[in-house]
N, C-alpha and C. Protein backbone atom coordinates (compact mmCIF):
# COMPACT_ATOMS: atom_id res chain seq x y z
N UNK A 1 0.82 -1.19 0.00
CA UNK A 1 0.00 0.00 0.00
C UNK A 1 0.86 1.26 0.00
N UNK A 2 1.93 1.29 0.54
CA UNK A 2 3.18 2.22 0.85
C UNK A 2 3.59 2.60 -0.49
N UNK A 3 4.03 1.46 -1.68
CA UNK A 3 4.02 2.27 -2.37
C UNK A 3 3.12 2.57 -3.50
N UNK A 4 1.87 2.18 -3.32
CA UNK A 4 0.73 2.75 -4.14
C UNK A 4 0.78 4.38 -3.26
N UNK A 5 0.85 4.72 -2.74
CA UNK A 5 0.83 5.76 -1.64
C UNK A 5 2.13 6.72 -2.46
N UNK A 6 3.23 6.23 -2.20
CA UNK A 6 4.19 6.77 -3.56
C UNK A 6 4.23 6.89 -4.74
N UNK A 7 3.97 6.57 -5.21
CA UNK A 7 3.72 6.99 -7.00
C UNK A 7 2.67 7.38 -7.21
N UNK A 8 1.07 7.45 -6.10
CA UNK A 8 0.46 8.54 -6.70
C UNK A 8 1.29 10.51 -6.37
N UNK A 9 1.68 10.06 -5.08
CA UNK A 9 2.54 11.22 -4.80
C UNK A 9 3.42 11.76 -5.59
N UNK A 10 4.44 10.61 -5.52
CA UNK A 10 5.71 11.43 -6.98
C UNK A 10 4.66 11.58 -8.81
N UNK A 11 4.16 11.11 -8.66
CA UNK A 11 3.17 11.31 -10.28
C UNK A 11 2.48 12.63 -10.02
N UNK A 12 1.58 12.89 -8.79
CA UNK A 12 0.53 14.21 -8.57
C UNK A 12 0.90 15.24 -8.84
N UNK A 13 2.53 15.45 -8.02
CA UNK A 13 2.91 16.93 -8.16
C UNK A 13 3.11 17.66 -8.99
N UNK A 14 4.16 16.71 -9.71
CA UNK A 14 4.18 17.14 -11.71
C UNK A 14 2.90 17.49 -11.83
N UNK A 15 1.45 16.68 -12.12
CA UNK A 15 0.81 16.98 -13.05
C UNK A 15 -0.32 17.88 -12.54
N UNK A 16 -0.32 18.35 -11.25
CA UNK A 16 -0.68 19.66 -10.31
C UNK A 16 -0.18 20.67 -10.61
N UNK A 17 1.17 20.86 -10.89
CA UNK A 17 1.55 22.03 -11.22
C UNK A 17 1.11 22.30 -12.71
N UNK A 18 1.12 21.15 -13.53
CA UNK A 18 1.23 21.73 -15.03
C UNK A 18 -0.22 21.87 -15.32
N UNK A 19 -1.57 21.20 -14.63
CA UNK A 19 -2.54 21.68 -14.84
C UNK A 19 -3.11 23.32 -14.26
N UNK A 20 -2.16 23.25 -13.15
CA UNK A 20 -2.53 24.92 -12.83
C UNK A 20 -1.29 25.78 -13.41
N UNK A 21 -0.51 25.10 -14.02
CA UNK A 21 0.36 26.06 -14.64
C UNK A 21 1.41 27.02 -13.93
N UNK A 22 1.72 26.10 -12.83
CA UNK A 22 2.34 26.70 -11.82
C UNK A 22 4.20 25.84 -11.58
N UNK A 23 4.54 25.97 -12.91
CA UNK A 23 5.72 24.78 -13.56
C UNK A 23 7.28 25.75 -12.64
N UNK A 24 8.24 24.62 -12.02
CA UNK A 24 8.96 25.01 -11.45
C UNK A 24 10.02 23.68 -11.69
N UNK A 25 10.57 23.70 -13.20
CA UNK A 25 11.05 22.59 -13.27
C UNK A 25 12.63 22.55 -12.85
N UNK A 26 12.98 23.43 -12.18
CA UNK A 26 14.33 22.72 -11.95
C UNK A 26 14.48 22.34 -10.33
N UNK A 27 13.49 23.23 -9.33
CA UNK A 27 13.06 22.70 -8.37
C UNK A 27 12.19 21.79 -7.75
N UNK A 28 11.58 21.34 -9.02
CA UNK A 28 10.57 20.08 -8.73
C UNK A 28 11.73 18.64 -9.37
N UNK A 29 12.39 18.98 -10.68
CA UNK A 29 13.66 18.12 -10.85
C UNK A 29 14.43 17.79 -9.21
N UNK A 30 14.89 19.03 -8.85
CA UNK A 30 15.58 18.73 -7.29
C UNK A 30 15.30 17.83 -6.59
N UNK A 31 13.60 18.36 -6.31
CA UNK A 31 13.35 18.18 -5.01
C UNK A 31 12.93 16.57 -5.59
N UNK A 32 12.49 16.31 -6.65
CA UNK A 32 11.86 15.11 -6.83
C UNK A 32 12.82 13.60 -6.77
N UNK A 33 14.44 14.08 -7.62
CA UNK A 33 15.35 13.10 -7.38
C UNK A 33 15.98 12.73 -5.78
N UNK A 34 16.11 14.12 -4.84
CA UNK A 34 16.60 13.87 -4.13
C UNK A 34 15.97 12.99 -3.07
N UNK A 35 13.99 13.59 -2.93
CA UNK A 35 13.68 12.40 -2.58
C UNK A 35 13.08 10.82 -2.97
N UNK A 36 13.59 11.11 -4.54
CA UNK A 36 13.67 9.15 -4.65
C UNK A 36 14.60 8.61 -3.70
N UNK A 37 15.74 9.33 -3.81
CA UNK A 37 17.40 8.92 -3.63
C UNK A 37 17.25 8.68 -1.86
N UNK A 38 16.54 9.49 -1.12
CA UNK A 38 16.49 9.06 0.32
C UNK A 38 14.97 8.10 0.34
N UNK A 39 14.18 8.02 -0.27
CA UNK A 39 13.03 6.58 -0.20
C UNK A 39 13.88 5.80 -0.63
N UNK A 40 14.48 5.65 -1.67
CA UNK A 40 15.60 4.05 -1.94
C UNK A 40 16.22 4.17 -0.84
N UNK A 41 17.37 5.10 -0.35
CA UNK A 41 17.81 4.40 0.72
C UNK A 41 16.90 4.02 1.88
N UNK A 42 16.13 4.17 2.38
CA UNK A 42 15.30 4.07 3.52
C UNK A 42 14.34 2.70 3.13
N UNK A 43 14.06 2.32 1.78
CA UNK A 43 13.54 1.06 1.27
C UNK A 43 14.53 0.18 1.07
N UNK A 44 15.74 0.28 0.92
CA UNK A 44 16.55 -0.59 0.67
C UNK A 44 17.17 -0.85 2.29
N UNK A 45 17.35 -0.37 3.14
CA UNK A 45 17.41 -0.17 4.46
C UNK A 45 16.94 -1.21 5.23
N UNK A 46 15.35 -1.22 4.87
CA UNK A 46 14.00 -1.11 5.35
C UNK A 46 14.72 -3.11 5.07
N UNK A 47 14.59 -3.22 3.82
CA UNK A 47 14.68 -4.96 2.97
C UNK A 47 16.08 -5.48 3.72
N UNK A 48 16.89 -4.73 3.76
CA UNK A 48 17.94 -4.90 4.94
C UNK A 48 17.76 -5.60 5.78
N UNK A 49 17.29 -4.93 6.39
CA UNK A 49 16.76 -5.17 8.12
C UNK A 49 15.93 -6.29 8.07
N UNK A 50 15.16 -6.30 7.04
CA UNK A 50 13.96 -7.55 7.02
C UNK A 50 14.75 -9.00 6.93
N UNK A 51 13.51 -9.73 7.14
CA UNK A 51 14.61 -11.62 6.56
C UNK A 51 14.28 -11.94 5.11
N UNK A 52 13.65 -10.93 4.71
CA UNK A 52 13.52 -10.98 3.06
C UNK A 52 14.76 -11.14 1.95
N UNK A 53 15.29 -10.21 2.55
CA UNK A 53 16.06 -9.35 1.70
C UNK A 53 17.65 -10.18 2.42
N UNK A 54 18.24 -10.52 2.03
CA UNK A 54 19.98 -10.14 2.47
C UNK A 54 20.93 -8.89 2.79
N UNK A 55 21.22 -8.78 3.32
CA UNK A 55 22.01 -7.16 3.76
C UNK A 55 22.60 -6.86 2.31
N UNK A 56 23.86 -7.80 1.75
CA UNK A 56 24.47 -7.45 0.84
C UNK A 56 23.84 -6.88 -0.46
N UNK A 57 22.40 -8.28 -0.84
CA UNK A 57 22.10 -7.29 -1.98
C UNK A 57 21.25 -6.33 -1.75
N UNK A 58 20.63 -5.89 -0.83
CA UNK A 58 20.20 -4.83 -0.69
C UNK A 58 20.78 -3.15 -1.07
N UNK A 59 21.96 -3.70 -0.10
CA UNK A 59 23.43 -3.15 -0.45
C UNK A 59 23.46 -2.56 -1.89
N UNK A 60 23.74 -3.87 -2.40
CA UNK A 60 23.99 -3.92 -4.19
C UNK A 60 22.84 -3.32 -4.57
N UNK A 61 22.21 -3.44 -4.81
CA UNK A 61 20.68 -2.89 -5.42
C UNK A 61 20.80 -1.22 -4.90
N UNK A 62 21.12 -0.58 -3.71
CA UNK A 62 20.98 0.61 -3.46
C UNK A 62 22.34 1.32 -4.14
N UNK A 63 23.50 0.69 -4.40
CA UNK A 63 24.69 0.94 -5.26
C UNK A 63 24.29 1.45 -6.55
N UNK A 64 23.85 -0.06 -6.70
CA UNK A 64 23.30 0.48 -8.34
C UNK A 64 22.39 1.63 -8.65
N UNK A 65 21.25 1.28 -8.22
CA UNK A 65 20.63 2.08 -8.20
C UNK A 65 21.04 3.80 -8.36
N UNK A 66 21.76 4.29 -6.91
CA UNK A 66 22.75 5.41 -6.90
C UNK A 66 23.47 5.63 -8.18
N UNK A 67 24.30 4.88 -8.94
CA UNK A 67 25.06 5.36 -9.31
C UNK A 67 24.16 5.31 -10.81
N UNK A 68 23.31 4.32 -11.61
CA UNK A 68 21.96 4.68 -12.71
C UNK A 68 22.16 6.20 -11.82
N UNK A 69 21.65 6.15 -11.03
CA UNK A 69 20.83 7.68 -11.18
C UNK A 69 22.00 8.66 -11.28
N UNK A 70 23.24 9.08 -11.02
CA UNK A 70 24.10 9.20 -11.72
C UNK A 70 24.52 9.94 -12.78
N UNK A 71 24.25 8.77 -13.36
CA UNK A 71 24.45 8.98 -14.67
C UNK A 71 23.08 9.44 -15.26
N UNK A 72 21.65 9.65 -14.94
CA UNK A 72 20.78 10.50 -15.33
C UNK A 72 20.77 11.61 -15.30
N UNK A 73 21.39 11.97 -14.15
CA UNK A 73 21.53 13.71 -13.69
C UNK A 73 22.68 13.83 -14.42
N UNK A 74 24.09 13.08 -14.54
CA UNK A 74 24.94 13.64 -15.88
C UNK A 74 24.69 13.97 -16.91
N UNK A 75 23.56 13.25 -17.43
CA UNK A 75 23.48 12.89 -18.91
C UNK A 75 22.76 14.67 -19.09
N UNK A 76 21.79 14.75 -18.00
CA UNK A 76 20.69 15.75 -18.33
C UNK A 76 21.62 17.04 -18.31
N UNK A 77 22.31 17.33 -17.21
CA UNK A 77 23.60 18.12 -16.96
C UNK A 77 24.03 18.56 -18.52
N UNK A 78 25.36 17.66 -19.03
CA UNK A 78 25.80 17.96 -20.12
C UNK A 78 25.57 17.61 -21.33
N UNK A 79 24.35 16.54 -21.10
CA UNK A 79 23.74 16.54 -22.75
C UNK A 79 22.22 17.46 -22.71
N UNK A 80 22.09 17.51 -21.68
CA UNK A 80 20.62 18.22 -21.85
C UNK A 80 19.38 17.61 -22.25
N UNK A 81 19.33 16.21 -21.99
CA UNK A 81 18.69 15.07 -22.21
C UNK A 81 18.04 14.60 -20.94
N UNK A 82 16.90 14.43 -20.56
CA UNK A 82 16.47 13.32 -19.03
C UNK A 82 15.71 12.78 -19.60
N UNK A 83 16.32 10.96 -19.60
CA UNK A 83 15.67 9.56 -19.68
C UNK A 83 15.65 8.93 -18.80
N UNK A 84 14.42 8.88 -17.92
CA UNK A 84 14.44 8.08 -16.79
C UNK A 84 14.06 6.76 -16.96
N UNK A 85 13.21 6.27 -18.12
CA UNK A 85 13.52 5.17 -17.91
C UNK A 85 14.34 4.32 -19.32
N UNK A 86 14.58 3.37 -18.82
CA UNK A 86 15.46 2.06 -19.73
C UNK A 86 14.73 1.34 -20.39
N UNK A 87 15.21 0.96 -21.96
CA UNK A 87 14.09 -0.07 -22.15
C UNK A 87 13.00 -0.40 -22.13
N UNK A 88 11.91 1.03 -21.86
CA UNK A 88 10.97 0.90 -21.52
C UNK A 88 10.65 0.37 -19.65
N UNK A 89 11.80 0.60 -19.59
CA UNK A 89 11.43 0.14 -18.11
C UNK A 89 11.89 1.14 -16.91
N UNK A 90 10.91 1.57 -16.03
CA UNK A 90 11.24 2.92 -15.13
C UNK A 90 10.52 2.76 -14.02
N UNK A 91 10.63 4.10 -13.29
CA UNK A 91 10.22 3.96 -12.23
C UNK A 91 8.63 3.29 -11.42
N UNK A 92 7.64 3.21 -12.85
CA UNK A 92 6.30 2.96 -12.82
C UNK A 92 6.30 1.17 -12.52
N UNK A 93 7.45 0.80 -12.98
CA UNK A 93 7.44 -0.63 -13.85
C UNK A 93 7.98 -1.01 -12.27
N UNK A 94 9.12 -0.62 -12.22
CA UNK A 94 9.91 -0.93 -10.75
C UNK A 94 9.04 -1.06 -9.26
N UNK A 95 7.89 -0.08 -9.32
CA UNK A 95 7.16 -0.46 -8.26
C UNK A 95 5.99 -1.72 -8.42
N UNK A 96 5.49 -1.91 -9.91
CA UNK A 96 4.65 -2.86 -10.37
C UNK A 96 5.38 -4.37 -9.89
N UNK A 97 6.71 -4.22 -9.84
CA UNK A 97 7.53 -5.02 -10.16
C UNK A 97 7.61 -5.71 -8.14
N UNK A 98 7.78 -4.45 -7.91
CA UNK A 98 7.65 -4.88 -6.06
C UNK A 98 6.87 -4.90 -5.36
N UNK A 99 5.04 -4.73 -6.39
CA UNK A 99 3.99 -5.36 -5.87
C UNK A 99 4.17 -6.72 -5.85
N UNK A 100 4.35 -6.83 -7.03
CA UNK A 100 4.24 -8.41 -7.39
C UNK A 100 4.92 -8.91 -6.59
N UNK A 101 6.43 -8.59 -6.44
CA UNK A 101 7.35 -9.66 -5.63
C UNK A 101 6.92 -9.98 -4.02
N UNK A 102 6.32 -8.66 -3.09
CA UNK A 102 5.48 -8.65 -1.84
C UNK A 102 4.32 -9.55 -2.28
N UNK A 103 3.62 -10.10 -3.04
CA UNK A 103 2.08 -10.64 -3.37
C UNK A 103 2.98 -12.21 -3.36
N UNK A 104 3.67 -12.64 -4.20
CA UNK A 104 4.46 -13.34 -4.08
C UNK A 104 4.81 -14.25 -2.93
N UNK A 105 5.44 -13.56 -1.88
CA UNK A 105 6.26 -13.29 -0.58
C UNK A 105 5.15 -14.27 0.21
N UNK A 106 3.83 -13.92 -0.15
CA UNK A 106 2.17 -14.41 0.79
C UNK A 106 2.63 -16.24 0.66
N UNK A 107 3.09 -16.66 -0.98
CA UNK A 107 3.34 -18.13 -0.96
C UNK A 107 4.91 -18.53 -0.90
N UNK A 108 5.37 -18.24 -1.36
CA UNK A 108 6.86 -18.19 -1.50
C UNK A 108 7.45 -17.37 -1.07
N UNK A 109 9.03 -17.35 0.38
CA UNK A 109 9.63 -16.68 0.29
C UNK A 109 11.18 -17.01 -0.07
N UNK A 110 11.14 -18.56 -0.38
CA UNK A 110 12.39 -18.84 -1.09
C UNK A 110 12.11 -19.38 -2.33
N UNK A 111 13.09 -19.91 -3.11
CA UNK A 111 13.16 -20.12 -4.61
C UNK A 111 14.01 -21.21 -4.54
N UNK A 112 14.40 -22.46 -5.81
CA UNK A 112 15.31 -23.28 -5.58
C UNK A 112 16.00 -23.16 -7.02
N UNK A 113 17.10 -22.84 -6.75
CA UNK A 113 17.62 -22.78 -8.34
C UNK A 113 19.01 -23.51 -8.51
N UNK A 114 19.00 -24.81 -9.40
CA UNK A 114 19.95 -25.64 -9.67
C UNK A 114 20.53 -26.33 -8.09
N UNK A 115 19.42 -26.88 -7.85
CA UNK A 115 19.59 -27.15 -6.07
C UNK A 115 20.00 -26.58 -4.84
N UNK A 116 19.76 -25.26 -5.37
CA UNK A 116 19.98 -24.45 -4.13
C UNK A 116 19.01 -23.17 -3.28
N UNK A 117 18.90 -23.08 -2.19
CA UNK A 117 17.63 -22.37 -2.34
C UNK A 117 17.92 -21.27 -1.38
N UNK A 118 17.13 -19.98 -2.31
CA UNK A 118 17.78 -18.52 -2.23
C UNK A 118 16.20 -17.98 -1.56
N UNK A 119 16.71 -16.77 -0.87
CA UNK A 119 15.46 -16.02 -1.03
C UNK A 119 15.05 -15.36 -2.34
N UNK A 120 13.33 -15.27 -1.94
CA UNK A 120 13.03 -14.83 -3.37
C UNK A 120 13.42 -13.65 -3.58
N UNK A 121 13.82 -12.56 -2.47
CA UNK A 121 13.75 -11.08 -3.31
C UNK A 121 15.26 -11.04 -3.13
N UNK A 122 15.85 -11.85 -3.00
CA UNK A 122 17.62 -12.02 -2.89
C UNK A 122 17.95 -12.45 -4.80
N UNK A 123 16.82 -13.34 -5.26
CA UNK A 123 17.24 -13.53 -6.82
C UNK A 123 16.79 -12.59 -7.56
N UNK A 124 15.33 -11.81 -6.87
CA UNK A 124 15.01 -10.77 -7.92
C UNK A 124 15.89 -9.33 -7.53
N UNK A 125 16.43 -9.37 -6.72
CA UNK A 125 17.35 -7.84 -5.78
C UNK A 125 18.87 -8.37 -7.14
N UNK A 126 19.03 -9.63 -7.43
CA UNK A 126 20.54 -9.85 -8.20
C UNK A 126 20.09 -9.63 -9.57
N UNK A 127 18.55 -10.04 -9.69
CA UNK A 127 18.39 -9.88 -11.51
C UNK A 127 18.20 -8.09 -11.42
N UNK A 128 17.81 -7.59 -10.46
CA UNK A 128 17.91 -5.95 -10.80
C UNK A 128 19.30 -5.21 -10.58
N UNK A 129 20.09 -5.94 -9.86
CA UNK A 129 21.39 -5.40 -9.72
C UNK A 129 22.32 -5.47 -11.19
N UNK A 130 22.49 -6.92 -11.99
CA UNK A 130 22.45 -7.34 -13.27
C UNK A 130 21.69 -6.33 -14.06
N UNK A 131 20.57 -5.92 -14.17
CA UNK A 131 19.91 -4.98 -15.44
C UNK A 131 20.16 -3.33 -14.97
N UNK A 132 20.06 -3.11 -13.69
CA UNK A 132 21.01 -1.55 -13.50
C UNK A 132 22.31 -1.98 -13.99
N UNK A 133 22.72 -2.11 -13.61
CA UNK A 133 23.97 -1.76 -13.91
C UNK A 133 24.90 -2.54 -15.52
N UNK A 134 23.92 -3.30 -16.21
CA UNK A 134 23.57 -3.14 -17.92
C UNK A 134 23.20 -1.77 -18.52
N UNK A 135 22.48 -1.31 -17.69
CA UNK A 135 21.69 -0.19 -18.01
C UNK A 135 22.44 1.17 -17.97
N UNK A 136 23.41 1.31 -16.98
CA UNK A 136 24.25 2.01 -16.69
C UNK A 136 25.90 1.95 -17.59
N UNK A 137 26.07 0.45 -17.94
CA UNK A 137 27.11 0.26 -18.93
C UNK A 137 26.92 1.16 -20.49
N UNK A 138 25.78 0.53 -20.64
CA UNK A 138 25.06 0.79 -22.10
C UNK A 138 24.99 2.10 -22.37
N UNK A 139 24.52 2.84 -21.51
CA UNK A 139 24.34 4.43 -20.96
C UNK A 139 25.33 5.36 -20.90
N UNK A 140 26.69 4.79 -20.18
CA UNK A 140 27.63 5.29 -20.16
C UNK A 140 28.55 5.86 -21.38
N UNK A 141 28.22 4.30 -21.96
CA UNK A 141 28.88 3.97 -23.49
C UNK A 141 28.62 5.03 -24.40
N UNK A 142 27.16 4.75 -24.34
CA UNK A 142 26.44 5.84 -25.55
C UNK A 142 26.78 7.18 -25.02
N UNK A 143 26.57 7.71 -23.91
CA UNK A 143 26.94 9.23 -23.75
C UNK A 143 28.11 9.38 -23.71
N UNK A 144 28.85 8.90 -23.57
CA UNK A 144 30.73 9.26 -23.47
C UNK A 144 30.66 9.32 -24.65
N UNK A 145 30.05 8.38 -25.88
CA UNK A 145 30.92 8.34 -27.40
C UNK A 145 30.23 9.70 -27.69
N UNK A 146 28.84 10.27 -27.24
CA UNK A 146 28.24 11.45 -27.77
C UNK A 146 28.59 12.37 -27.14
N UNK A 147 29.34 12.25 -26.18
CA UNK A 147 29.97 13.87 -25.55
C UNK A 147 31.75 13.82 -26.44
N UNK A 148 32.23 12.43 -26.58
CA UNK A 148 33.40 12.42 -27.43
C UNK A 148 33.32 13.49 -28.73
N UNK A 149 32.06 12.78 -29.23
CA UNK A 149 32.09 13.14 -30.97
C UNK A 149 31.47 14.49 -30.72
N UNK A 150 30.45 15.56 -29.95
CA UNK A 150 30.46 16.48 -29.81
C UNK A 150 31.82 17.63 -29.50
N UNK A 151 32.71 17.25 -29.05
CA UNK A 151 34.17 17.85 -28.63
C UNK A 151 35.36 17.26 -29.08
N UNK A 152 35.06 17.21 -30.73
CA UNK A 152 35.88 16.56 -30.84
C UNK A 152 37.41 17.44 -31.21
N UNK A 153 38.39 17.03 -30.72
CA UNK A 153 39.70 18.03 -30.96
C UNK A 153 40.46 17.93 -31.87
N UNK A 154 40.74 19.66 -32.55
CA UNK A 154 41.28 19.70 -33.88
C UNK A 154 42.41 18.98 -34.19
């Protein structure tokens, strides 16, 4: 429910201001990343602490996470570009993604894979640690070669 409670919040404000026309985009940019950046830590914290989650990838997952975002605020910085999400896949998808895995959690909270058995949000915390930080390779790649070939020296 917590985070149905969040994403109508981070979604409202944007579209409150732009229906009353009351647009403040580099302080709603601010204020809006900085508090994703302290709800991840405080959710990743949160999975920490739990017996859900493993300390480490929690860990990992709040790494990644940090440093994707990163490279969003770079990209927007000196290319003047903000793509928040990947692949079609963003912040909307990411919470859809941790309904499911809590709904889940009700029958299963471990998994057995090649005879060994993990928690469940310990394999889905490694398949998101794996696609951030794909996401962040890929990302990197492409904007370094496009800030390269923009400056390029005589």
């Amino acid at each position: 429910m917590a985070l149905v409670i969040n994403w109508f919040g981070d979604s409202l404000d944007g579209t409150v201001a732009r229906v009353r026309n009351r647009l403040r985009p580099r302080y709603g940019f601010y204020v809006d990343h900085v508090t994703d950046a302290i709800g991840t830590a405080f959710l990743m914290g949160g999975l920490a602490l739990s017996s859900y989650m493993t300390p480490y990838i929690a860990l990992g997952l709040l790494i990644a996470f940090l440093l994707l975002s990163i490279e969003v605020y770079l990209t927007t910085y000196t290319i003047g570009a903000f793509h928040l999400s990947f692949w079609s896949f963003g912040p909307t998808e990411l919470r859809v993604l941790l309904c499911i895995g809590n709904i889940a959690l009700f029958w299963r909270q471990t998994v057995t894979i090649a005879g060994h058995k993990y928690l469940l949000f310990d394999v889905g915390g490694a398949v998101g640690i794996c696609g951030m930080l794909a996401m962040l390779i890929w990302s990197s790649v492409r904007h370094t070669r496009q800030l390269y070939n923009a400056e390029r020296l005589p």
